[in-house]
C-alpha atoms as a PDB file:
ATOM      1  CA  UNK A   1     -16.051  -5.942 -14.993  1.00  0.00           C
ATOM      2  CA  UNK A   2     -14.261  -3.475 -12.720  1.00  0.00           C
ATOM      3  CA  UNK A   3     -10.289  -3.845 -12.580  1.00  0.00           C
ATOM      4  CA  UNK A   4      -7.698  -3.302  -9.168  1.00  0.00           C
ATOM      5  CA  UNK A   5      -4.706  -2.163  -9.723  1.00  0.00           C
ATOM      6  CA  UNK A   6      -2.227  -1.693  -7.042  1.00  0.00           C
ATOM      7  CA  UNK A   7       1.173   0.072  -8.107  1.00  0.00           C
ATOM      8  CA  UNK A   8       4.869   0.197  -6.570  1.00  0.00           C
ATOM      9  CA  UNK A   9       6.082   3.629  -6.112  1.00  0.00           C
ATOM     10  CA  UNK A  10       8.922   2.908  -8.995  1.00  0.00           C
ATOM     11  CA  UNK A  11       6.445   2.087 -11.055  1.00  0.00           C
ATOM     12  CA  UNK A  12       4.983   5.309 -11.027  1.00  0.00           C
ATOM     13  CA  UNK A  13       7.636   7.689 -10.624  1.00  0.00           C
ATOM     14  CA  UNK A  14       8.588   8.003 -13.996  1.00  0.00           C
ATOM     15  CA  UNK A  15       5.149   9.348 -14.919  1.00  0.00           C
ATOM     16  CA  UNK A  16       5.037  11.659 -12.648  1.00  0.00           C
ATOM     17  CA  UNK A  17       4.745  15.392 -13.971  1.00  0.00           C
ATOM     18  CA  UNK A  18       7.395  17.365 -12.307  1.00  0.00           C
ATOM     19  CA  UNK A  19       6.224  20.615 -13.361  1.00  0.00           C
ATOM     20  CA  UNK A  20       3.207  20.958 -11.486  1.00  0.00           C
ATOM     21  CA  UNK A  21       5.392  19.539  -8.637  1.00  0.00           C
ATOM     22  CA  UNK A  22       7.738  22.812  -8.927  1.00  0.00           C
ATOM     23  CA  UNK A  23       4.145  24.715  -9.434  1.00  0.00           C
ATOM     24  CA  UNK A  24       3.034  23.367  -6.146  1.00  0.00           C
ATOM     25  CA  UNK A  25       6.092  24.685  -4.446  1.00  0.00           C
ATOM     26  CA  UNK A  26       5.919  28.235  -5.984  1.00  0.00           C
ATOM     27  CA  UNK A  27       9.170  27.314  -7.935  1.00  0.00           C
ATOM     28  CA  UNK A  28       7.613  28.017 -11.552  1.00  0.00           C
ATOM     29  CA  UNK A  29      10.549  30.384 -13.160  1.00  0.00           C
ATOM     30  CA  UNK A  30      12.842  29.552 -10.657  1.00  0.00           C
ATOM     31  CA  UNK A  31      16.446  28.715 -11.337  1.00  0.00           C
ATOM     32  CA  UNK A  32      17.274  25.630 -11.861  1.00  0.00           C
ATOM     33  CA  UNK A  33      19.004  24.683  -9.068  1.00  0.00           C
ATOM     34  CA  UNK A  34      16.850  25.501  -7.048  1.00  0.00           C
ATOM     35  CA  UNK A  35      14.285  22.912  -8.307  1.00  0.00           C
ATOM     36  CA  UNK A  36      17.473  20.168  -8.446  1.00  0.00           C
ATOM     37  CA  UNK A  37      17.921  20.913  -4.268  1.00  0.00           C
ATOM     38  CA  UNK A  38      14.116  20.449  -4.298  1.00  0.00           C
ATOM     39  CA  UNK A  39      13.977  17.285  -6.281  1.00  0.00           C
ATOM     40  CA  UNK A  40      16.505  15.435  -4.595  1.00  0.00           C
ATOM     41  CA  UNK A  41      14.929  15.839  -1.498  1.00  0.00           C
ATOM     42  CA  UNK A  42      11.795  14.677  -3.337  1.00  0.00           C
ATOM     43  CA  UNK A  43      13.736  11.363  -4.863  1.00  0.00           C
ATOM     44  CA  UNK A  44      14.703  10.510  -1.685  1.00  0.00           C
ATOM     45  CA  UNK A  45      11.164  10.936  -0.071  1.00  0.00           C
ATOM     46  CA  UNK A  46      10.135   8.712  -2.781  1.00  0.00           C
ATOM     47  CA  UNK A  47      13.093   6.222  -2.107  1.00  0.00           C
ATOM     48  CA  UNK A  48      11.827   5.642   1.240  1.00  0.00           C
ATOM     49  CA  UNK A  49       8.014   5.640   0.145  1.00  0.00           C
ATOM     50  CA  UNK A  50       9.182   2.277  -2.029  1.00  0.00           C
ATOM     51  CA  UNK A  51       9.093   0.246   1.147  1.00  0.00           C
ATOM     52  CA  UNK A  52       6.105   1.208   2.849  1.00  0.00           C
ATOM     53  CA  UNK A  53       3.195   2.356   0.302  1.00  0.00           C
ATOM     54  CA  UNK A  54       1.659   1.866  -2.942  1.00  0.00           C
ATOM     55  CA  UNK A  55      -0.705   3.960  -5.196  1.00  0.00           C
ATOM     56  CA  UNK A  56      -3.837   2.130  -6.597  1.00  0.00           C
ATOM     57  CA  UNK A  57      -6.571   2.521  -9.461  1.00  0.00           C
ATOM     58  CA  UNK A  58      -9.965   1.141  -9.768  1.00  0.00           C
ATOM     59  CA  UNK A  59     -11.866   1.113 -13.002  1.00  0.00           C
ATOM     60  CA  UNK A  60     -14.359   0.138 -15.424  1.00  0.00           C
ATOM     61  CA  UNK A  61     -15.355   0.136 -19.367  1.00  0.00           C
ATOM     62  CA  UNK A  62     -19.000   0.114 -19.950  1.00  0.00           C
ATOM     63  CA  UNK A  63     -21.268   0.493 -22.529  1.00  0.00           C
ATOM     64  CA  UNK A  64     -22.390   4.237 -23.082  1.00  0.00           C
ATOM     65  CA  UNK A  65     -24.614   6.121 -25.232  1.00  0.00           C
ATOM     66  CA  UNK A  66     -25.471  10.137 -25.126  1.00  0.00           C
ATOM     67  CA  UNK A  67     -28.907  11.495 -24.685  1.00  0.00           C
ATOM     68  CA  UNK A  68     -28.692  15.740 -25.206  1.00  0.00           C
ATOM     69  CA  UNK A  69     -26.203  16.590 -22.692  1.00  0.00           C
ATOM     70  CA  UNK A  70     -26.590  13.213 -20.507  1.00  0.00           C
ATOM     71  CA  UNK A  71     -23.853  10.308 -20.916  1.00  0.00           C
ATOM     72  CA  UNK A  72     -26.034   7.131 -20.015  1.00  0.00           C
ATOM     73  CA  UNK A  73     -23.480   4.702 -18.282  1.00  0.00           C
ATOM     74  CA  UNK A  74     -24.280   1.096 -18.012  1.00  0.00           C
ATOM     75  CA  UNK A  75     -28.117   2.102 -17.443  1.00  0.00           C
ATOM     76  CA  UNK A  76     -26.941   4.673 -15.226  1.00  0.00           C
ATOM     77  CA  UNK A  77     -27.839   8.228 -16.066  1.00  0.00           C
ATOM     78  CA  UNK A  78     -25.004  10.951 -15.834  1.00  0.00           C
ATOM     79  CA  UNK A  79     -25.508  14.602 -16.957  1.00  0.00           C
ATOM     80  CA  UNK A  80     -23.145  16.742 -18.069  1.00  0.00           C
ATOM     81  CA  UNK A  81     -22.612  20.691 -18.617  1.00  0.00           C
ATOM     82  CA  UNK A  82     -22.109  22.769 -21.414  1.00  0.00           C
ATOM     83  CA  UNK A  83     -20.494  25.505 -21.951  1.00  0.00           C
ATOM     84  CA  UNK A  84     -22.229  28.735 -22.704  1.00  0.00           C
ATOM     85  CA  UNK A  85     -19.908  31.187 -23.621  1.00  0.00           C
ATOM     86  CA  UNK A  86     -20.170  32.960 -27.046  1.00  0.00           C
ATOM     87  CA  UNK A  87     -17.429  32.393 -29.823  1.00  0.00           C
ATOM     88  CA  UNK A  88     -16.688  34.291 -32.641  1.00  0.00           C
ATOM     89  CA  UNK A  89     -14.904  31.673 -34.329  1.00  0.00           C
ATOM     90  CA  UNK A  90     -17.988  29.714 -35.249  1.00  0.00           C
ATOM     91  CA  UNK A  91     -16.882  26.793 -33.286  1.00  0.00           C
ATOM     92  CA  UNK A  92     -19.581  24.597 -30.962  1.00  0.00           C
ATOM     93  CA  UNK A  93     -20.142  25.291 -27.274  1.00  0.00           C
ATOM     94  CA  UNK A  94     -18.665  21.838 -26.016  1.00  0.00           C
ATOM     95  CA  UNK A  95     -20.478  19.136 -23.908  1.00  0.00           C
ATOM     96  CA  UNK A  96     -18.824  15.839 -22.614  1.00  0.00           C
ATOM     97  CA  UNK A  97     -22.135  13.783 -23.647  1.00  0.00           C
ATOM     98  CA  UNK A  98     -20.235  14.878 -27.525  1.00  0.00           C
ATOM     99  CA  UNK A  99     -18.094  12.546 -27.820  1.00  0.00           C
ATOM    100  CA  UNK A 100     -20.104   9.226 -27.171  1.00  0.00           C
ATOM    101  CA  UNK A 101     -22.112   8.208 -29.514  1.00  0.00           C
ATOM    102  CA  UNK A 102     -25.783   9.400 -29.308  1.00  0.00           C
ATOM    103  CA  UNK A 103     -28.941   6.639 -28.235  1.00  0.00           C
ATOM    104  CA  UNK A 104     -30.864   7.572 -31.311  1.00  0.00           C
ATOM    105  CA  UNK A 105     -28.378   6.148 -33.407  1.00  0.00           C
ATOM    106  CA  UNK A 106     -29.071   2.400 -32.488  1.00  0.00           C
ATOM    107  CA  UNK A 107     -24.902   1.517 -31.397  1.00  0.00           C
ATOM    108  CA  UNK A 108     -23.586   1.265 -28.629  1.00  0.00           C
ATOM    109  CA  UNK A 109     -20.466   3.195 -27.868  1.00  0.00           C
ATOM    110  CA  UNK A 110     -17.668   2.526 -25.187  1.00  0.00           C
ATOM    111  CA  UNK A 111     -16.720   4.761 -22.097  1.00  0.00           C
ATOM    112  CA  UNK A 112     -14.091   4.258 -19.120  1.00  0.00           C
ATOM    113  CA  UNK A 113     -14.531   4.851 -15.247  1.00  0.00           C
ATOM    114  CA  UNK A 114     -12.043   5.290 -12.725  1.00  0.00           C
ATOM    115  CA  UNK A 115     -10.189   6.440  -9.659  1.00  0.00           C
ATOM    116  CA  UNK A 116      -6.565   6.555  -8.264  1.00  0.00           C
ATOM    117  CA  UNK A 117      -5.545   7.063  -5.185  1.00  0.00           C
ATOM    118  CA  UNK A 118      -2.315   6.781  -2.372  1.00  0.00           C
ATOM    119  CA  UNK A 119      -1.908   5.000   0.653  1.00  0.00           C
ATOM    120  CA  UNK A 120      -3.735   7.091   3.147  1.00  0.00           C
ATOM    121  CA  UNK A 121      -0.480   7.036   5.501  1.00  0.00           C
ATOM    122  CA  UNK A 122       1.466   9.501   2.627  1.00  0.00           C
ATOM    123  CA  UNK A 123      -0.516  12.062   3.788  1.00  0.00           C
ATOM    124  CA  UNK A 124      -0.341  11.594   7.078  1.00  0.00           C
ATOM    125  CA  UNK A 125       3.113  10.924   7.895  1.00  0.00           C
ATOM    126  CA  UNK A 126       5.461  13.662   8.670  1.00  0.00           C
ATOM    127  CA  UNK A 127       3.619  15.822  11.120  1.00  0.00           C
ATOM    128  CA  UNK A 128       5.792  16.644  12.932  1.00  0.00           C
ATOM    129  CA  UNK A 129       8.172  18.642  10.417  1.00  0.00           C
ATOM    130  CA  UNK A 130       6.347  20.915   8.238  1.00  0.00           C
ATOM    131  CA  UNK A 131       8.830  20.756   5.575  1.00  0.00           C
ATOM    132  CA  UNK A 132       8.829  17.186   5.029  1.00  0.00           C
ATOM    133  CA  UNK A 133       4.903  17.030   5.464  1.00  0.00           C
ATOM    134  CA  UNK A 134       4.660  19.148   3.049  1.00  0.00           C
ATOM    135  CA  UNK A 135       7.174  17.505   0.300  1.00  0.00           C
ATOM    136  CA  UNK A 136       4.756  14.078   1.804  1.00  0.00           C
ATOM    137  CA  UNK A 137       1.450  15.903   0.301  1.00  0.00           C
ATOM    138  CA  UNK A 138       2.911  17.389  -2.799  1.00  0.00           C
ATOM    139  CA  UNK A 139       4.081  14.198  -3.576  1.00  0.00           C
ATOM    140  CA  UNK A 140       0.971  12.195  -2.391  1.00  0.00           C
ATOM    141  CA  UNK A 141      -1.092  14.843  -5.451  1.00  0.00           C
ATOM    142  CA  UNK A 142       1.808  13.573  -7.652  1.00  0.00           C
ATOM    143  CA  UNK A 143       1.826  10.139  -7.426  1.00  0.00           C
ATOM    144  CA  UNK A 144      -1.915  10.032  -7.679  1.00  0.00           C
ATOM    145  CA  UNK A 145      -2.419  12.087 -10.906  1.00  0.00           C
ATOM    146  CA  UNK A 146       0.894   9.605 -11.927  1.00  0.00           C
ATOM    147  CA  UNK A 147      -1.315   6.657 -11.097  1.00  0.00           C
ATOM    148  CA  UNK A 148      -4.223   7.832 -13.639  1.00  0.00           C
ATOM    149  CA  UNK A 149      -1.383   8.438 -16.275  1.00  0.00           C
ATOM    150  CA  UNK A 150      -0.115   4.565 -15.682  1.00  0.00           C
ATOM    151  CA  UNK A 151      -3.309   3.190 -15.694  1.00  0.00           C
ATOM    152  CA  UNK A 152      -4.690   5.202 -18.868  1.00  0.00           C
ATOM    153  CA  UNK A 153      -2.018   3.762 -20.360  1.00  0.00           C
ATOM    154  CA  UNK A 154      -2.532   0.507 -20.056  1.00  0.00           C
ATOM    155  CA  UNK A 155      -6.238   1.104 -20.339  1.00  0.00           C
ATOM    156  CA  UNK A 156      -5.663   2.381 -23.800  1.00  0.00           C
ATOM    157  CA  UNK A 157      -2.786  -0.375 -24.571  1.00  0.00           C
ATOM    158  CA  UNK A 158      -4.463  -3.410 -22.818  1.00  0.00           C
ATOM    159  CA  UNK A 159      -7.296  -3.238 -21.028  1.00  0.00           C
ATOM    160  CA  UNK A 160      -9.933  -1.530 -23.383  1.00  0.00           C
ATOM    161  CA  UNK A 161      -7.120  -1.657 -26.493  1.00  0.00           C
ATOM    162  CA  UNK A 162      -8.165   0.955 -28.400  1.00  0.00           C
ATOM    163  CA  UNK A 163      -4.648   2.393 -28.465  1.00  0.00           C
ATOM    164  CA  UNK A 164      -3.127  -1.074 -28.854  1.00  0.00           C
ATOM    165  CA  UNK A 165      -0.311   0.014 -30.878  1.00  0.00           C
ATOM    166  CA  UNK A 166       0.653   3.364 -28.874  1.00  0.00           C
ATOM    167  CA  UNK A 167       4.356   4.370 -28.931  1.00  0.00           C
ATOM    168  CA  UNK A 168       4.514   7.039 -27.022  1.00  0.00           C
ATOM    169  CA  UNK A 169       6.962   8.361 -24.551  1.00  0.00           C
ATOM    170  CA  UNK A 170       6.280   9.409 -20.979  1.00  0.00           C
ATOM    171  CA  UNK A 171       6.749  13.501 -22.210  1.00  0.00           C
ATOM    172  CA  UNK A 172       4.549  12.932 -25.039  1.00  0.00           C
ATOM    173  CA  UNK A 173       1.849  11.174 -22.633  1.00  0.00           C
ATOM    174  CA  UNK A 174       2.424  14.267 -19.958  1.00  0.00           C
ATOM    175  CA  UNK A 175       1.811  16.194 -23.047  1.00  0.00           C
ATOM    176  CA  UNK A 176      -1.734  14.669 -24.458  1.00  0.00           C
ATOM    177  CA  UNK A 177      -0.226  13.024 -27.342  1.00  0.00           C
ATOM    178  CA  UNK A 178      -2.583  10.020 -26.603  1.00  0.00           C
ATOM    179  CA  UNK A 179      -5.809   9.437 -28.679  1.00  0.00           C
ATOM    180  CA  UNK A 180      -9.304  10.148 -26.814  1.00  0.00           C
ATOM    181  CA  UNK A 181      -9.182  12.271 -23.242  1.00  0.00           C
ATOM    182  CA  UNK A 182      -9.361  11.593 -19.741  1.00  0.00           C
ATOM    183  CA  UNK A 183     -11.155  13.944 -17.882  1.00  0.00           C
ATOM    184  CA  UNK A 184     -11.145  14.895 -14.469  1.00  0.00           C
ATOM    185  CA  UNK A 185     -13.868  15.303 -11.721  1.00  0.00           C
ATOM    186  CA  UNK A 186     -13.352  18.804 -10.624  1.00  0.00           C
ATOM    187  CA  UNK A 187     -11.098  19.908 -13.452  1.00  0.00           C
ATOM    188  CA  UNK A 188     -12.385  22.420 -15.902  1.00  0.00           C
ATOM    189  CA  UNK A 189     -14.882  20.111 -18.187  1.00  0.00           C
ATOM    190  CA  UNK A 190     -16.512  17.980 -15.182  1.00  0.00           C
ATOM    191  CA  UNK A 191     -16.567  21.023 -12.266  1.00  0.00           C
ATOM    192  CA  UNK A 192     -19.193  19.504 -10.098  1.00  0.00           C
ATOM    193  CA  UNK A 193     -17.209  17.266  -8.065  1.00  0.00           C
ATOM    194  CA  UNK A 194     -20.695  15.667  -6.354  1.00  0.00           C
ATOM    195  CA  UNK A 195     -20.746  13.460 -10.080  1.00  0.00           C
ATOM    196  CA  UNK A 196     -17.923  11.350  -7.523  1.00  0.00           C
ATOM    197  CA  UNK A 197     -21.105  10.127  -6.045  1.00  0.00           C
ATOM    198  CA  UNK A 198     -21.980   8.415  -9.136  1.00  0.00           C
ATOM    199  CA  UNK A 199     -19.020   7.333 -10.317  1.00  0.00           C
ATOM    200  CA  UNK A 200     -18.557   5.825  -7.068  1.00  0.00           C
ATOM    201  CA  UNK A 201     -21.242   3.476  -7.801  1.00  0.00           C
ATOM    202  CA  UNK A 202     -20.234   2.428 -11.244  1.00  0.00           C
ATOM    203  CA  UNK A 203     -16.553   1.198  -9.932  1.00  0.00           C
ATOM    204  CA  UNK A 204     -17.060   1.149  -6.317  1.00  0.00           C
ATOM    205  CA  UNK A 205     -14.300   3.358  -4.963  1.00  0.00           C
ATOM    206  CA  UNK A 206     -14.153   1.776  -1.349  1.00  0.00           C
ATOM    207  CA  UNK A 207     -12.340  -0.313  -2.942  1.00  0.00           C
ATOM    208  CA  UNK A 208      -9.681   1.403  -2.893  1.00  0.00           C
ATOM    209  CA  UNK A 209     -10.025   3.339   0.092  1.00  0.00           C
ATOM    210  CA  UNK A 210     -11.374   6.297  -0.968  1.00  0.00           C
ATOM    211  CA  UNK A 211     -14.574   7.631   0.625  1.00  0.00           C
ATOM    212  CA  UNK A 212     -16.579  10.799  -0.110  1.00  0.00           C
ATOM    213  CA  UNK A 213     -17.556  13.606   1.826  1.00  0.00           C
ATOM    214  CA  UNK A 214     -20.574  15.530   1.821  1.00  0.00           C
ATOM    215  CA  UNK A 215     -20.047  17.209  -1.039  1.00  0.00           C
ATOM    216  CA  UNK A 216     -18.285  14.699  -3.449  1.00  0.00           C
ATOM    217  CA  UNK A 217     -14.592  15.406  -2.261  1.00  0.00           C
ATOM    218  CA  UNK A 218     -12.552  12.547  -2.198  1.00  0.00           C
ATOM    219  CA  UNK A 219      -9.898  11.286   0.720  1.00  0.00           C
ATOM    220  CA  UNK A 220      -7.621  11.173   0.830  1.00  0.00           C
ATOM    221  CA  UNK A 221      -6.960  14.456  -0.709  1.00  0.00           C
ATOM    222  CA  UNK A 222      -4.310  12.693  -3.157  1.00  0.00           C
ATOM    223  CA  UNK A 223      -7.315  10.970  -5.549  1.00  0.00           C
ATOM    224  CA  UNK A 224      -8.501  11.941  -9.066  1.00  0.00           C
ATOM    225  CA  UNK A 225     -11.281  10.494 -10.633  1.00  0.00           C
ATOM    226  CA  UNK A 226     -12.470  10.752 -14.230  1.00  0.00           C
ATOM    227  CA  UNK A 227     -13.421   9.536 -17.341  1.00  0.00           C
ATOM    228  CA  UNK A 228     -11.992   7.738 -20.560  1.00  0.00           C
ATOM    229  CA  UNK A 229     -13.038   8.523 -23.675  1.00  0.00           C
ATOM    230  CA  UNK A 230     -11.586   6.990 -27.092  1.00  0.00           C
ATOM    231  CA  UNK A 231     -13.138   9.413 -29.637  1.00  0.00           C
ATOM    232  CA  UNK A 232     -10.368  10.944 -31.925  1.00  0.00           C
ATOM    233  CA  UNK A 233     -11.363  14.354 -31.559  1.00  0.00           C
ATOM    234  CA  UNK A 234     -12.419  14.349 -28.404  1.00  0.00           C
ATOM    235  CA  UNK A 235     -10.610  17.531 -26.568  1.00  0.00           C
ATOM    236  CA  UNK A 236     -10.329  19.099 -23.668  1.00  0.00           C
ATOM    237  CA  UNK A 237     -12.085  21.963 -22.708  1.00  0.00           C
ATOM    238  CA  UNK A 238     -13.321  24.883 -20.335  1.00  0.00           C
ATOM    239  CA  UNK A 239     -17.431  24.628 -19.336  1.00  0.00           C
ATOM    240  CA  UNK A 240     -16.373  28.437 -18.016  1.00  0.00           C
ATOM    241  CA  UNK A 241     -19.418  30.731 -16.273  1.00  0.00           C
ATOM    242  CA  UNK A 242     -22.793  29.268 -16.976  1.00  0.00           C
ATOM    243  CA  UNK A 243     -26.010  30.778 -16.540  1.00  0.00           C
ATOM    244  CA  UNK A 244     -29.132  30.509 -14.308  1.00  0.00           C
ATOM    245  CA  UNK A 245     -31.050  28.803 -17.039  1.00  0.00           C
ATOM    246  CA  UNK A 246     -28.197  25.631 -17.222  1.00  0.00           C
ATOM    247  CA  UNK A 247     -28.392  25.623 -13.609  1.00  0.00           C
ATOM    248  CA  UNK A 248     -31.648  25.053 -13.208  1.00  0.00           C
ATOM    249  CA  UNK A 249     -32.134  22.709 -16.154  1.00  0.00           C
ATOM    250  CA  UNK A 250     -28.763  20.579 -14.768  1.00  0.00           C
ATOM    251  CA  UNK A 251     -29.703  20.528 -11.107  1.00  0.00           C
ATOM    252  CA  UNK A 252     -32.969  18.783 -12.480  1.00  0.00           C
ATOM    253  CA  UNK A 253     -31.465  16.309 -14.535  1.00  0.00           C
ATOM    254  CA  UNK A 254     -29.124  15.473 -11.600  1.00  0.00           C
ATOM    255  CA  UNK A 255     -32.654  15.634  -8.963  1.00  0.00           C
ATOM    256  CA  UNK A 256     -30.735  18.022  -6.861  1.00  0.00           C
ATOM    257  CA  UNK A 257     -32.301  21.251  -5.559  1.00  0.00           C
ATOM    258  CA  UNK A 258     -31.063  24.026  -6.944  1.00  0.00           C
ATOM    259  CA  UNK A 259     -30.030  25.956  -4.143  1.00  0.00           C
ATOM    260  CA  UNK A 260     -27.703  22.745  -2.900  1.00  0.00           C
ATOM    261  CA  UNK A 261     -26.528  22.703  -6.847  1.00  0.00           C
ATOM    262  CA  UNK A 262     -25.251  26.544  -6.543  1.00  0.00           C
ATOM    263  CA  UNK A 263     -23.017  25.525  -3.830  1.00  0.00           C
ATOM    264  CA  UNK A 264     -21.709  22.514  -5.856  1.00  0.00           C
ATOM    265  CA  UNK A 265     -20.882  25.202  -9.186  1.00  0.00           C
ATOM    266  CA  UNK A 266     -20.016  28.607  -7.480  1.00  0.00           C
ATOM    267  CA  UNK A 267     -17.274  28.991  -9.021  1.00  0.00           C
ATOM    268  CA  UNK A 268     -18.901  28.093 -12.496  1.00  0.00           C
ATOM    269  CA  UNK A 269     -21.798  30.670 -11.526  1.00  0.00           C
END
């Protein structure tokens, strides 16, 4: 079953990560009030977002099972990179197909599918003050990656349950103190951001507005899409450089030519 979720701004605000906020404005180091001046502007930009947009999340818990370095997803087939770099520490190179449980064990394990995204306006508004546009798009990317925080939440609490007695506060959330992960399309462990195209068809993300490019990219711009995963040690991680054997091999279990692959993972090549 895939679940809607549409969101007031004051419901999300409080999850929002401020840091990468200041980040986004160069303000990293900065005194403080400098990012206070900055903030209040922000709080009232949000203020006046309360009466004309909302945030919203689509998603989806299927059944899952890994196959080598492919998560299979409700019958659907999605591979997955790993990294290649060496370690001295004797630890594993790390794949995301890891942490599900493998199809030659006979069970079925449990995975989560999902997008968040802002009203398209957020974005929009604004042009004609670049200031204010800008405060408009850096807190658009906010209230987006807020929205995935929110809904993991109640993913883990509710929905899926797996986390049903979670007591954890906002920081320690912003600070991964939850069990399991929640990956991003385009972040470090998932960098091929054309996997949108599938995850588009597990949860349908139309349905909340978003449509793809070309490449995978979502608008609007403000969107992240992912995965949940419940497994107690799964962790994040880096898939770093990779090599023209992985290429090859992952642009064939994705049945994209190569050369259209390269473009998808320069900056993994």
């Amino acid at each position: 079953m895939i679940t809607v979720l549409k969101y007031k701004i004051s419901e999300i605000e409080p999850y929002i990560n401020w840091i990468y906020f200041y980040h986004a404005w160069g303000l990293s180091g900065k005194p403080e009030s400098e990012k206070a001046k900055l903030r209040a502007d922000a709080e009232t930009m949000l203020a006046e977002f309360e009466s004309r947009y909302h945030t919203h999340a689509v998603f989806g818990l299927f059944p899952a099972n890994s196959d080598g370095d492919d998560i299979i997803i409700d019958g659907v087939r999605v591979p997955f990179l790993r990294q290649q770099i060496m370690k001295t520490d004797g630890s594993p190179n790390l794949c995301m197909a890891d942490f599900i449980r493998p199809l030659s064990s006979g069970k079925t394990d449990r995975i989560g599918v999902f997008a968040t995204t802002v009203d398209a306006g957020m974005e929009k508004d604004y042009s004609d003050d670049d200031y204010l546009k800008m405060m408009s798009q850096t807190l658009a990317d906010r209230l987006a990656e807020a929205t995935a925080e929110k809904m993991h939440e109640e993913v883990r609490r509710h929905y899926w349950g797996y986390a049903a007695q979670e007591q954890l506060s906002i920081p320690e959330m912003l600070n991964v103190g939850y069990c399991g992960i929640r990956p991003a399309v385009g972040y470090p462990s998932m960098p091929d951001i054309s996997i949108n195209f599938i995850l588009s068809e597990l949860v349908g993300m139309p349905k909340i507005g978003i449509r793809l490019t070309e490449s995978g990219a979502m608008q609007p711009h403000a969107s992240v899409s992912g995965l949940m995963l419940a497994h107690p040690k799964a962790t994040y991680f880096d898939v770093g450089q990779i090599g023209e054997d992985q290429l090859e091999d992952y642009a064939s279990r994705r049945g994209i030519p190569v050369k259209m692959m390269r473009r998808f993972l320069s900056a993994s090549l």
